[in-house]
Protein backbone atom coordinates (compact mmCIF):
# COMPACT_ATOMS: atom_id res chain seq x y z
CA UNK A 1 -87.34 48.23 15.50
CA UNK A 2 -88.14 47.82 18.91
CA UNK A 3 -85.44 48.60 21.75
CA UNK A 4 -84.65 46.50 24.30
CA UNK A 5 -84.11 47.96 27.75
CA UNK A 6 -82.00 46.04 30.20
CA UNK A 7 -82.66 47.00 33.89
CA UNK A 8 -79.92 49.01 35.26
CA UNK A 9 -77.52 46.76 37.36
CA UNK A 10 -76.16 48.01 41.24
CA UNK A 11 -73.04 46.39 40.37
CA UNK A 12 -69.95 48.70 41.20
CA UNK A 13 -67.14 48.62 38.77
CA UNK A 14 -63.86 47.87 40.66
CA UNK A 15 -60.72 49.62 40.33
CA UNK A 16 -58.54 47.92 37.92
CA UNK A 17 -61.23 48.56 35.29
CA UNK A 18 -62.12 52.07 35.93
CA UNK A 19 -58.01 52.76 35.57
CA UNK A 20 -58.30 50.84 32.59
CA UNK A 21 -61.13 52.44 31.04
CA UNK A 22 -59.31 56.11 31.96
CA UNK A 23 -56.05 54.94 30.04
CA UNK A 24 -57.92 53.71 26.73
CA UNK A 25 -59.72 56.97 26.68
CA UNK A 26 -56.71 58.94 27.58
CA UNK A 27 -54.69 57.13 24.87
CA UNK A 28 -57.85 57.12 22.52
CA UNK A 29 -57.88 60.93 22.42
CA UNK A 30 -53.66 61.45 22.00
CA UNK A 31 -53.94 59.45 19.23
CA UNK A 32 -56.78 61.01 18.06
CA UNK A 33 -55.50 64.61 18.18
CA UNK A 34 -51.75 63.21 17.27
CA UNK A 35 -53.24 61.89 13.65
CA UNK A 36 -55.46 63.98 12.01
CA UNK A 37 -52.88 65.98 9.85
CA UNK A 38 -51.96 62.21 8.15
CA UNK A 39 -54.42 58.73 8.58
CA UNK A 40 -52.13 56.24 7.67
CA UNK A 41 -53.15 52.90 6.87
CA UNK A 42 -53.11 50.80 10.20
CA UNK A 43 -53.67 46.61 9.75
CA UNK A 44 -56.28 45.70 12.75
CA UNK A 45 -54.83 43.44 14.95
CA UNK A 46 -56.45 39.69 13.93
CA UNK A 47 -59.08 39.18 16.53
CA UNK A 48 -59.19 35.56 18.06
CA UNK A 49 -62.07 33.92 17.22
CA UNK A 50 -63.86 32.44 20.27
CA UNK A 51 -66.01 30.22 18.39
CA UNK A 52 -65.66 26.26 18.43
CA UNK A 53 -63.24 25.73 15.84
CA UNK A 54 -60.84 28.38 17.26
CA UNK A 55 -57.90 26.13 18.30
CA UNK A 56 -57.89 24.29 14.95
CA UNK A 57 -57.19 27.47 13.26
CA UNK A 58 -54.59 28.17 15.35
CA UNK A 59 -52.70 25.18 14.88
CA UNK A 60 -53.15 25.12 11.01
CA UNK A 61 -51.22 28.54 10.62
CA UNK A 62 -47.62 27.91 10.05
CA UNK A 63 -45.09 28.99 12.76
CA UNK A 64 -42.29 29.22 10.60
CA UNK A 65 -42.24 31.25 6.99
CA UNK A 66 -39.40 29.65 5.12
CA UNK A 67 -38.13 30.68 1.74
CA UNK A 68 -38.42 27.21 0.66
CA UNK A 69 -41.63 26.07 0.82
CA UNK A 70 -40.60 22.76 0.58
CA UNK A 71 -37.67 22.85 3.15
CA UNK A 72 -38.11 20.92 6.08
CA UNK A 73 -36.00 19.44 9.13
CA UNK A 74 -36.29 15.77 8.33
CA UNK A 75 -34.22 16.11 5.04
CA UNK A 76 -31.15 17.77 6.51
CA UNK A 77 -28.59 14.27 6.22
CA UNK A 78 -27.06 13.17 9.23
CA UNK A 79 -23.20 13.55 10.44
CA UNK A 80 -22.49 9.58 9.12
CA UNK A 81 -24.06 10.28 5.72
CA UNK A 82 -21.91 13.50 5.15
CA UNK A 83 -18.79 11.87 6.09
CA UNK A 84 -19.49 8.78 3.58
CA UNK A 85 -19.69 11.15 0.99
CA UNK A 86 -16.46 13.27 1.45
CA UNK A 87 -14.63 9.79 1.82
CA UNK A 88 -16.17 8.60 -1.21
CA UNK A 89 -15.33 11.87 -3.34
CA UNK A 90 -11.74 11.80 -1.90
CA UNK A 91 -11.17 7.91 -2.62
CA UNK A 92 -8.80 8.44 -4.53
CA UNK A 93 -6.32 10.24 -3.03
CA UNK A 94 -7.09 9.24 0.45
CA UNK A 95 -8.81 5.85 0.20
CA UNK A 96 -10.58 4.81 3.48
CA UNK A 97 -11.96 2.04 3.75
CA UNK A 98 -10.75 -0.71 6.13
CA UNK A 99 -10.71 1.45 9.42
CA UNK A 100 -14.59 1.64 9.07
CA UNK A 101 -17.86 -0.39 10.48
CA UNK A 102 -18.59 -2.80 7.38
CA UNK A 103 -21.93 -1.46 7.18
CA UNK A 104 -20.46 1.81 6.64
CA UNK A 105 -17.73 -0.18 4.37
CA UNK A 106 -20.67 -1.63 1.68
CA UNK A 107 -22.10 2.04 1.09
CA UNK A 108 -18.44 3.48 0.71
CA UNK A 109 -18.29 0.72 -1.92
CA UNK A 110 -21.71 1.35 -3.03
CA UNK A 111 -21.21 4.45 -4.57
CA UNK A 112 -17.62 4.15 -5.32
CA UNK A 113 -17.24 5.03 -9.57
CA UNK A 114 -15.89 2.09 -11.43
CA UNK A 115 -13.12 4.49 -13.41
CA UNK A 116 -11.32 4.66 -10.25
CA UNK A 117 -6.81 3.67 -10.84
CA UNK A 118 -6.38 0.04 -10.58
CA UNK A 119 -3.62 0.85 -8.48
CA UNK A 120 -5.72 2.55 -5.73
CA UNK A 121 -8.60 -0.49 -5.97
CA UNK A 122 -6.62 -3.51 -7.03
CA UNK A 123 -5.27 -4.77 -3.32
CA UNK A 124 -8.01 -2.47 -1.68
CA UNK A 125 -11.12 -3.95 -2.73
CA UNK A 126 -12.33 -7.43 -2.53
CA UNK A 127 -16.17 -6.66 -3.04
CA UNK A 128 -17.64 -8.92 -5.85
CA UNK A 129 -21.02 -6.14 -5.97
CA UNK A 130 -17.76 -3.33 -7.07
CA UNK A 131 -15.98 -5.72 -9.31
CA UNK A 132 -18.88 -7.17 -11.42
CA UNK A 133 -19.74 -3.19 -11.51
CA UNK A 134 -16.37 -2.64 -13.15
CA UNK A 135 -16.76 -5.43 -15.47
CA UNK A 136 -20.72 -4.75 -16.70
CA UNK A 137 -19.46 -1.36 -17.56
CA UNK A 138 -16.49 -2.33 -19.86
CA UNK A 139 -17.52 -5.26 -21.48
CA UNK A 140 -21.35 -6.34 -22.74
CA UNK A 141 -21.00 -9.88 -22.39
CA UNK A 142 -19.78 -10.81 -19.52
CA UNK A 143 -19.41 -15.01 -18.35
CA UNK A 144 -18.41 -14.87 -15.54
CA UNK A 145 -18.01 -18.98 -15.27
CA UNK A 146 -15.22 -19.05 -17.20
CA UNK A 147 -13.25 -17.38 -14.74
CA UNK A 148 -14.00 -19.17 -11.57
CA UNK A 149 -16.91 -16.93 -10.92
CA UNK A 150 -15.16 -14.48 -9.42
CA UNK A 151 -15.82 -11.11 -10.93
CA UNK A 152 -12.84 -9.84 -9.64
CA UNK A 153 -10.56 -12.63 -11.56
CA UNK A 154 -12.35 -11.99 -14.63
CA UNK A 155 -11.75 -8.24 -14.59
CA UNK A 156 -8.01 -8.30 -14.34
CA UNK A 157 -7.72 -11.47 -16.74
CA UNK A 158 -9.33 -9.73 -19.78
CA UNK A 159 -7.61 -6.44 -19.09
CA UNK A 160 -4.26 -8.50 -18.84
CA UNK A 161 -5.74 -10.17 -22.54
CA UNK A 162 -6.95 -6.95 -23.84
CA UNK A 163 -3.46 -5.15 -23.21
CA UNK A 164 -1.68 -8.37 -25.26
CA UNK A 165 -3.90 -8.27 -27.80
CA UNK A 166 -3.57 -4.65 -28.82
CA UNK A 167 0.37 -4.79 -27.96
CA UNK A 168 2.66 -3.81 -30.80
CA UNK A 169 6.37 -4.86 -30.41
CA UNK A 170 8.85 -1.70 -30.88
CA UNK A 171 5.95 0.51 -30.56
CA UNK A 172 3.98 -0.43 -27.64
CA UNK A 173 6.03 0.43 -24.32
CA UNK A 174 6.44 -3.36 -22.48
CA UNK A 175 5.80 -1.50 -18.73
CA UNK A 176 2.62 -1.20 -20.04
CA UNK A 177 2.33 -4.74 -19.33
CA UNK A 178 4.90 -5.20 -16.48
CA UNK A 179 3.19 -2.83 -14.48
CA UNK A 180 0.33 -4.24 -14.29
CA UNK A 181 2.15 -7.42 -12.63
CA UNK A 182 1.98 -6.24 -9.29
CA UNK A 183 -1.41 -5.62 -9.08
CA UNK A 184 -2.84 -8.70 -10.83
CA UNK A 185 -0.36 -11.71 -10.08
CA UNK A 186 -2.45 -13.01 -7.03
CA UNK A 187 -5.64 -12.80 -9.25
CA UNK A 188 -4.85 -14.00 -12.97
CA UNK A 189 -5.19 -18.11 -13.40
CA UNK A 190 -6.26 -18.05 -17.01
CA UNK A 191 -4.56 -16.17 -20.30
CA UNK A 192 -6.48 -16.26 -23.01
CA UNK A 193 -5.09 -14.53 -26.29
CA UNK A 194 -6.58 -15.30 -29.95
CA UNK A 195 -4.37 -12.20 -31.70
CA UNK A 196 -0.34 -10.76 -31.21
CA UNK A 197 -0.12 -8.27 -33.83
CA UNK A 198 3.29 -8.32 -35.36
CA UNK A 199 5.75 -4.81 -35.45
CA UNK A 200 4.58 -2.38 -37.44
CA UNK A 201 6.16 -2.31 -41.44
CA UNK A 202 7.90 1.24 -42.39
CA UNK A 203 7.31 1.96 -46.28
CA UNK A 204 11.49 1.44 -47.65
CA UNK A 205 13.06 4.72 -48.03
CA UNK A 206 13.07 5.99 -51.34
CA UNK A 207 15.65 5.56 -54.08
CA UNK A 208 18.01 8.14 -54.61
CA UNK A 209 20.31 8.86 -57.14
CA UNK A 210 23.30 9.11 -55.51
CA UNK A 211 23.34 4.83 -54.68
CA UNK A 212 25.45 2.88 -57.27
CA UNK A 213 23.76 0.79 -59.72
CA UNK A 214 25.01 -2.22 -57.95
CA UNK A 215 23.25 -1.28 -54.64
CA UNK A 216 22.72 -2.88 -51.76
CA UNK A 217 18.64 -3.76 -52.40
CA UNK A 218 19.78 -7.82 -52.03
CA UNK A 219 21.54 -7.04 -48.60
CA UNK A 220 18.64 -5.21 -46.70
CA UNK A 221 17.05 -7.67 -44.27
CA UNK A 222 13.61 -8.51 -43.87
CA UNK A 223 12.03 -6.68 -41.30
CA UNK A 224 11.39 -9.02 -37.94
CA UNK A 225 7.86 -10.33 -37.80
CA UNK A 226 8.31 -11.24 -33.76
CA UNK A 227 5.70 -10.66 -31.11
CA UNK A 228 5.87 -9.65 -28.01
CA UNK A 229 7.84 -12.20 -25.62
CA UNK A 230 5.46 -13.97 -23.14
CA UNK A 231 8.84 -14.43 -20.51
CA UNK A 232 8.85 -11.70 -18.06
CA UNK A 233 4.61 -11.54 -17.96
CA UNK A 234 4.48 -15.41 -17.09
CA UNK A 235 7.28 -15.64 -14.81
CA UNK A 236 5.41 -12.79 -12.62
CA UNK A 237 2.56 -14.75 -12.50
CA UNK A 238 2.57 -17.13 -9.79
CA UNK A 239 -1.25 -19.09 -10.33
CA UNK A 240 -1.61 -18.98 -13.97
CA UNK A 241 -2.74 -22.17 -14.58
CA UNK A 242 -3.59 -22.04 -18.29
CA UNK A 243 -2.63 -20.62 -21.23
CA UNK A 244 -4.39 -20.52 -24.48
CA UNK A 245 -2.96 -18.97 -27.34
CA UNK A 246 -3.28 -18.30 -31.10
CA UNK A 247 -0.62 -16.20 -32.85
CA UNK A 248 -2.46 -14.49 -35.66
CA UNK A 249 -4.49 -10.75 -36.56
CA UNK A 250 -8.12 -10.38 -36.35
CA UNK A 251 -10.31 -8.22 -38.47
CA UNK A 252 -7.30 -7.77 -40.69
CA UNK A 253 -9.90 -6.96 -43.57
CA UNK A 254 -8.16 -5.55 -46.48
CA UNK A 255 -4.51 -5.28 -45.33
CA UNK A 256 -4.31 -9.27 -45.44
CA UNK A 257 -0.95 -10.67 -45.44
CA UNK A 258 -0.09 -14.06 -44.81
CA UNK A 259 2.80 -12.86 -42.72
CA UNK A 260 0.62 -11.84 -40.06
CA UNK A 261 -0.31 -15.24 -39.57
CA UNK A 262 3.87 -16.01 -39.00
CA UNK A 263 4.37 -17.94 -35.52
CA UNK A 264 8.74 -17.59 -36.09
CA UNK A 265 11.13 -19.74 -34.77
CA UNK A 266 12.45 -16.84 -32.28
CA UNK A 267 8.45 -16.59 -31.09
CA UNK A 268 8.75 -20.34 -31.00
CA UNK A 269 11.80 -21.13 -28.69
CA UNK A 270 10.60 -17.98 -26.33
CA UNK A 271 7.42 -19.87 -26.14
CA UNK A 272 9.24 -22.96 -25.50
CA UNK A 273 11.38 -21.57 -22.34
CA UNK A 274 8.35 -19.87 -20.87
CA UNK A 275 6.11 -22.73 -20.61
CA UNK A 276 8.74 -24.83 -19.23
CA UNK A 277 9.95 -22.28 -16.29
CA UNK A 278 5.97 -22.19 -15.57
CA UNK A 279 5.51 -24.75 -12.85
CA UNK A 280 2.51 -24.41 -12.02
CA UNK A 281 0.48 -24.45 -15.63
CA UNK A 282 -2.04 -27.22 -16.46
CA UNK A 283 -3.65 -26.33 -19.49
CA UNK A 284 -1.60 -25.57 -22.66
CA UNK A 285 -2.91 -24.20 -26.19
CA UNK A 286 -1.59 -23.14 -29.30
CA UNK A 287 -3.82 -23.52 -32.37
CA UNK A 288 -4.34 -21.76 -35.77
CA UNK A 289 -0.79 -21.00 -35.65
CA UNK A 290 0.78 -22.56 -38.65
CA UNK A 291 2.78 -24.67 -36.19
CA UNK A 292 4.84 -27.07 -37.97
CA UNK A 293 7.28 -30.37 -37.20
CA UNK A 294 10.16 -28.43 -36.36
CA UNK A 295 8.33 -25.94 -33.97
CA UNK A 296 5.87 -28.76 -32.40
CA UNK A 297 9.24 -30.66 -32.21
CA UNK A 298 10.78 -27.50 -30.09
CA UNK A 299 7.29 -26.89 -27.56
CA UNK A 300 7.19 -30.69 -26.95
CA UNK A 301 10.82 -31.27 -26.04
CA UNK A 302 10.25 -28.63 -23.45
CA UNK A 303 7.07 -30.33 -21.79
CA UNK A 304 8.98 -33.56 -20.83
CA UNK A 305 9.05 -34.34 -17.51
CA UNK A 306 6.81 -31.15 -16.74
CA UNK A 307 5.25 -31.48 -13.40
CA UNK A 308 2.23 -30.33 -13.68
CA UNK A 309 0.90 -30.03 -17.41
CA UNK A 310 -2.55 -32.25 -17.70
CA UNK A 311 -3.89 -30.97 -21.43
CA UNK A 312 -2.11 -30.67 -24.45
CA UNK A 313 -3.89 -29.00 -27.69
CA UNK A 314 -2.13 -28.58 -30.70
CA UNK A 315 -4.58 -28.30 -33.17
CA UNK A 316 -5.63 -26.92 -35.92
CA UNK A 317 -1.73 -26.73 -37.12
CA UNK A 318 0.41 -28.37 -39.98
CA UNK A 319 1.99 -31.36 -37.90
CA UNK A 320 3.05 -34.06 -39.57
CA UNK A 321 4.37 -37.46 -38.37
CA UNK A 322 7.63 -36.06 -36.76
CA UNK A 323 5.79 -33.90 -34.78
CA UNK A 324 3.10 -37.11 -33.84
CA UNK A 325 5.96 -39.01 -32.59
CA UNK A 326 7.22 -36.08 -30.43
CA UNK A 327 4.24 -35.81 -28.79
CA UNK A 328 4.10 -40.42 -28.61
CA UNK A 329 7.54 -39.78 -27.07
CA UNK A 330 5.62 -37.47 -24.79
CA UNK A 331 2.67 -39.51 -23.17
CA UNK A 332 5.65 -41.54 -21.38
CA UNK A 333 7.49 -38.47 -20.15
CA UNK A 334 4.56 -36.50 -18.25
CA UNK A 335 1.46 -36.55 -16.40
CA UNK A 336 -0.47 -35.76 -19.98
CA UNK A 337 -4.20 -36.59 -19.62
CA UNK A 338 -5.48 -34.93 -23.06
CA UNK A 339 -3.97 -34.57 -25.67
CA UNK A 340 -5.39 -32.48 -29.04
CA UNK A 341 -3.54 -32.81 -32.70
CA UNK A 342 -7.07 -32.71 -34.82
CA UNK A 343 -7.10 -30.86 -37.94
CA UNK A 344 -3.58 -31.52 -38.37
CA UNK A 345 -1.13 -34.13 -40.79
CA UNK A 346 -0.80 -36.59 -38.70
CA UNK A 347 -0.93 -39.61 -41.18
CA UNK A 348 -1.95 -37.51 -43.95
CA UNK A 349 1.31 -37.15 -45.95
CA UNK A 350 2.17 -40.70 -44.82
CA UNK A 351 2.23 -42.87 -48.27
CA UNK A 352 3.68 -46.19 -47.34
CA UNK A 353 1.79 -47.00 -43.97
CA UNK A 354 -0.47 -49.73 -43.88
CA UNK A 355 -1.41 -51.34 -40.85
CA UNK A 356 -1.64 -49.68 -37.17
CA UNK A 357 -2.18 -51.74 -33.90
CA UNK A 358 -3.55 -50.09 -31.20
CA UNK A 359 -5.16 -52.68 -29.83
CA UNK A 360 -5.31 -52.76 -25.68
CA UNK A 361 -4.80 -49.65 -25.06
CA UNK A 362 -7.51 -47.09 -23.34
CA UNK A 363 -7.65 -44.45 -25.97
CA UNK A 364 -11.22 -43.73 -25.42
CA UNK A 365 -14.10 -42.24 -27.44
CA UNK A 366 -12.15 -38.40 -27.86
CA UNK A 367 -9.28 -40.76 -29.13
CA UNK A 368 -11.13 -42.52 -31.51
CA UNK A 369 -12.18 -38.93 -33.04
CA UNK A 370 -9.03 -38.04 -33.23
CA UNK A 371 -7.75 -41.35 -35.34
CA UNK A 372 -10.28 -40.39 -37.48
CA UNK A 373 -9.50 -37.24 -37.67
CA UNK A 374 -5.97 -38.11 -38.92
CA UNK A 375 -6.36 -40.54 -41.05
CA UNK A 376 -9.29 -38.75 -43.19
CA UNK A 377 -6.56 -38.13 -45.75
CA UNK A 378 -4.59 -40.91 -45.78
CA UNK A 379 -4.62 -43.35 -48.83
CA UNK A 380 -2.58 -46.22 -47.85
CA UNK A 381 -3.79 -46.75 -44.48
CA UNK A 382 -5.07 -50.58 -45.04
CA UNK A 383 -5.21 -52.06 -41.05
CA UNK A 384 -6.65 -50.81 -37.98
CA UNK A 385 -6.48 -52.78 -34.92
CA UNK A 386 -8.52 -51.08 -32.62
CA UNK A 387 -9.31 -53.77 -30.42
CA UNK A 388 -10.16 -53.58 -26.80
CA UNK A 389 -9.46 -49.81 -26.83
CA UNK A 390 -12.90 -48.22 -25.29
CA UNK A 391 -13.21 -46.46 -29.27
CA UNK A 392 -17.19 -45.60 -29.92
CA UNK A 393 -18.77 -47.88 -32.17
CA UNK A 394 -19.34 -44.62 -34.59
CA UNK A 395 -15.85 -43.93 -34.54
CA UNK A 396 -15.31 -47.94 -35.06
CA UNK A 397 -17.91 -47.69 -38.07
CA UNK A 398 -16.44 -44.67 -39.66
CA UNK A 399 -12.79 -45.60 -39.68
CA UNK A 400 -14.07 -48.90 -41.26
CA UNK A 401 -15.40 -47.03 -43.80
CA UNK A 402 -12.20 -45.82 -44.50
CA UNK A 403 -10.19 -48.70 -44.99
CA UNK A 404 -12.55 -49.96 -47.50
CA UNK A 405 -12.53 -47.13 -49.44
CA UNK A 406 -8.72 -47.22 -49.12
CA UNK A 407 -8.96 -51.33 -49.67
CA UNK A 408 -10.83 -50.86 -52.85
CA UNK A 409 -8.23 -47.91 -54.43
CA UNK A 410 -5.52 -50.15 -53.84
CA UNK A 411 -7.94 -52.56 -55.72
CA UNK A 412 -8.24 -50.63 -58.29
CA UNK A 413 -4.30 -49.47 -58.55
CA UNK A 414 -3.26 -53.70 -58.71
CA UNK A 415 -5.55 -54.44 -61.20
CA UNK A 416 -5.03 -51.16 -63.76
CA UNK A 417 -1.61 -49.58 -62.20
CA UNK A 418 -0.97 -47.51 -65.78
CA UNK A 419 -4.01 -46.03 -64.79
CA UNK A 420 -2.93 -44.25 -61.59
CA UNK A 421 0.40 -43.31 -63.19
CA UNK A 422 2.08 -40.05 -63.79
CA UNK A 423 1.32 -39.12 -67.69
CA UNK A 424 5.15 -38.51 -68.64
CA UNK A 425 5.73 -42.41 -66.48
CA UNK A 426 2.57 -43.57 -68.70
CA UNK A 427 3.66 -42.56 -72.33
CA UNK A 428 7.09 -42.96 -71.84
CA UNK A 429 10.44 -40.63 -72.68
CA UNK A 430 9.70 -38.53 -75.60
CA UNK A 431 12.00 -38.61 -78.64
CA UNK A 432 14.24 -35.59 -79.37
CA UNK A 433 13.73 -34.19 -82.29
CA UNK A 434 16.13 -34.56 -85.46
């Protein structure tokens, strides 16, 4: 290996490097001398490198050594956010919500839980986004056209319904019910209720001894079959506009009773003086009720003169022909624009009618169903005048149809009358024996 010799150089070192040289060796030597009973371990200093690439690797090594590696600065949430979520988890005790910026309002709402009292969100909240929330989350099927689409009317209408439904009278507290008033008055238009479950039946007591053979078992009363009084819930209600009812049990299964199915007299006449005090209803129905004369007699006589009542549907009851001249009686006294009685015995249990004239009069195509509806029993029905009254020529053909059939019977009864007569009528009085 060959050396290299480098001329010598005249330059004179300066000062500040000769002092500097002195110190290192000065300090080189205490340290020297200081450490040789123990050589600790000492980590070399890292040594800048002063290549090309030096500044890159100074700005890749990280500044800060975290215990999180994956904390950073642009995650920490800002003042706004924090506050939005100590006034959402304290809603309900200290509900804030109209003294913010509606931005700030909408994510409140957003993330507001759907269990939350009615009483603290009821007059509170208007949002449709929190009310069809509410309403996914209790019931599957939600349409919300029936109810005006307004999520927020179709929430507190089937709660009202659901709370009827299940109510038991002289079990069920009523301020279940009542209390509710306050908060949904200014939102319920529509009541629709296909069950009232009737009180609930206590087994008798058992017989004892100690009662005298001529006991009292004839005197003990039936137990009441009423349900629950609409009076007080309507009257609180100040837009209900319609009322649809059906006074029976669903999914009764094997405790059937036909007493469940009881619409009594006392249900009947509280009906009667609720719908009448209700101004402002439109749309009345009672079907599958077992409504009959005397009871259709008792909910008509109340709808004369009502201001406001435009449908009437009755059906699906057992009226006869004194309730179908109650409800003749009232087309004159109202403002009555439908009226329902199919599926009922209107004509049916009629045997000496045999001509009708309706001729003139607008009863329509729905009308002309209904005729034919109520006459599908009859027998003795022989003349229909149905002239000028806008009646569908099916309805026309059908109804025809029935007269002939009922033509030709009464054919049939002139011509062989023994024929259609009662056996005991037909072989006479039997002689007594002896």
């Amino acid at each position: 290996m060959q050396e290299t010799v480098t001329p010598p150089s005249l330059s004179v070192p300066s000062r500040s490097s000769t002092s500097t040289q002195d110190r290192s060796s000065t300090a080189g030597q205490a340290s020297s001398t200081a450490q040789q009973p123990s050589k600790p371990t000492v980590n070399p200093t890292p040594v800048k490198s002063k290549g090309p690439n030096s500044g890159a690797n100074v700005r890749r090594m990280r500044r800060i050594i975290a215990e999180d590696a994956e904390w950073s600065l642009a995650i920490v949430p800002l003042l706004r956010e924090l506050c939005i979520q100590h006034i959402v988890k304290n809603f309900q005790n200290n509900p804030i919500l109209k003294q913010l910026l509606p931005e700030h309002q909408q994510k409140v709402l957003n993330h507001l839980s759907p269990d939350l009292p009615l009483a603290v969100t009821a007059n509170l909240i208007n949002d449709e986004s929190y009310w069809r929330r509410c309403c996914m989350q209790r019931w599957p099927v939600c349409y919300v056209a029936k109810h005006g689409g307004s999520w927020k009317r179709m929430f507190f209408e089937r709660h009202l319904e659901n709370l009827l439904k299940h109510f038991i009278p002289n079990t069920t507290d009523p301020a279940v019910i009542l209390d509710l008033l306050p908060l949904c008055r200014k939102y319920v238009r529509r009541i629709q209720v296909d069950q009232f479950l009737p009180p609930v039946q206590l087994p008798p007591p058992p017989w004892s001894g100690e009662q005298s053979d001529s006991g009292s078992e004839g005197e003990m009363e039936e137990p009441a079959m009423d349900h629950y009084q609409l009076g007080d819930l309507v009257a609180g209600l100040s837009h209900l506009e319609e009322l649809d009812l059906v006074y029976g049990v669903k999914d009764c299964g094997m405790n059937f009773e036909w007493n469940l199915f009881l619409f009594t007299y006392r249900d009947c006449h509280s009906l009667a003086a609720t719908i009448k005090a209700c101004h402002t209803l439109k749309i009345f129905r009672l079907t599958r009720s077992k409504v009959d004369d005397d009871k259709a007699r008792i909910l008509i006589h109340s709808l004369l003169d009502h201001p406001t009542l435009e449908e009437l549907d009755l059906s699906h009851n057992l009226i006869g022909d004194r309730g179908g001249r109650a409800a003749a009686k009232l087309l004159s006294h109202s403002r009555l624009r439908v009226l329902n009685l199919a599926n009922n015995q209107v004509l049916s249990i009629n045997t000496t009618l045999t001509s009708i004239n309706l001729s003139c009069n607008h009863i329509g195509q729905d009308g002309g169903k209904q005729l034919l509806e109520g006459m599908s029993d009859n027998k003795t029905l022989l003349g229909f005048d149905l002239r000028l009254s806008d009646v569908s020529q099916e309805s026309e053909y059908l109804i025809g149809q029935a007269l002939s059939a009922n033509r030709e019977a009464a054919r049939q009864r002139a011509l062989n009358p023994s024929h259609f007569m009662s056996p005991i009528t037909a072989k006479g009085p039997e002689n007594p024996v002896g």
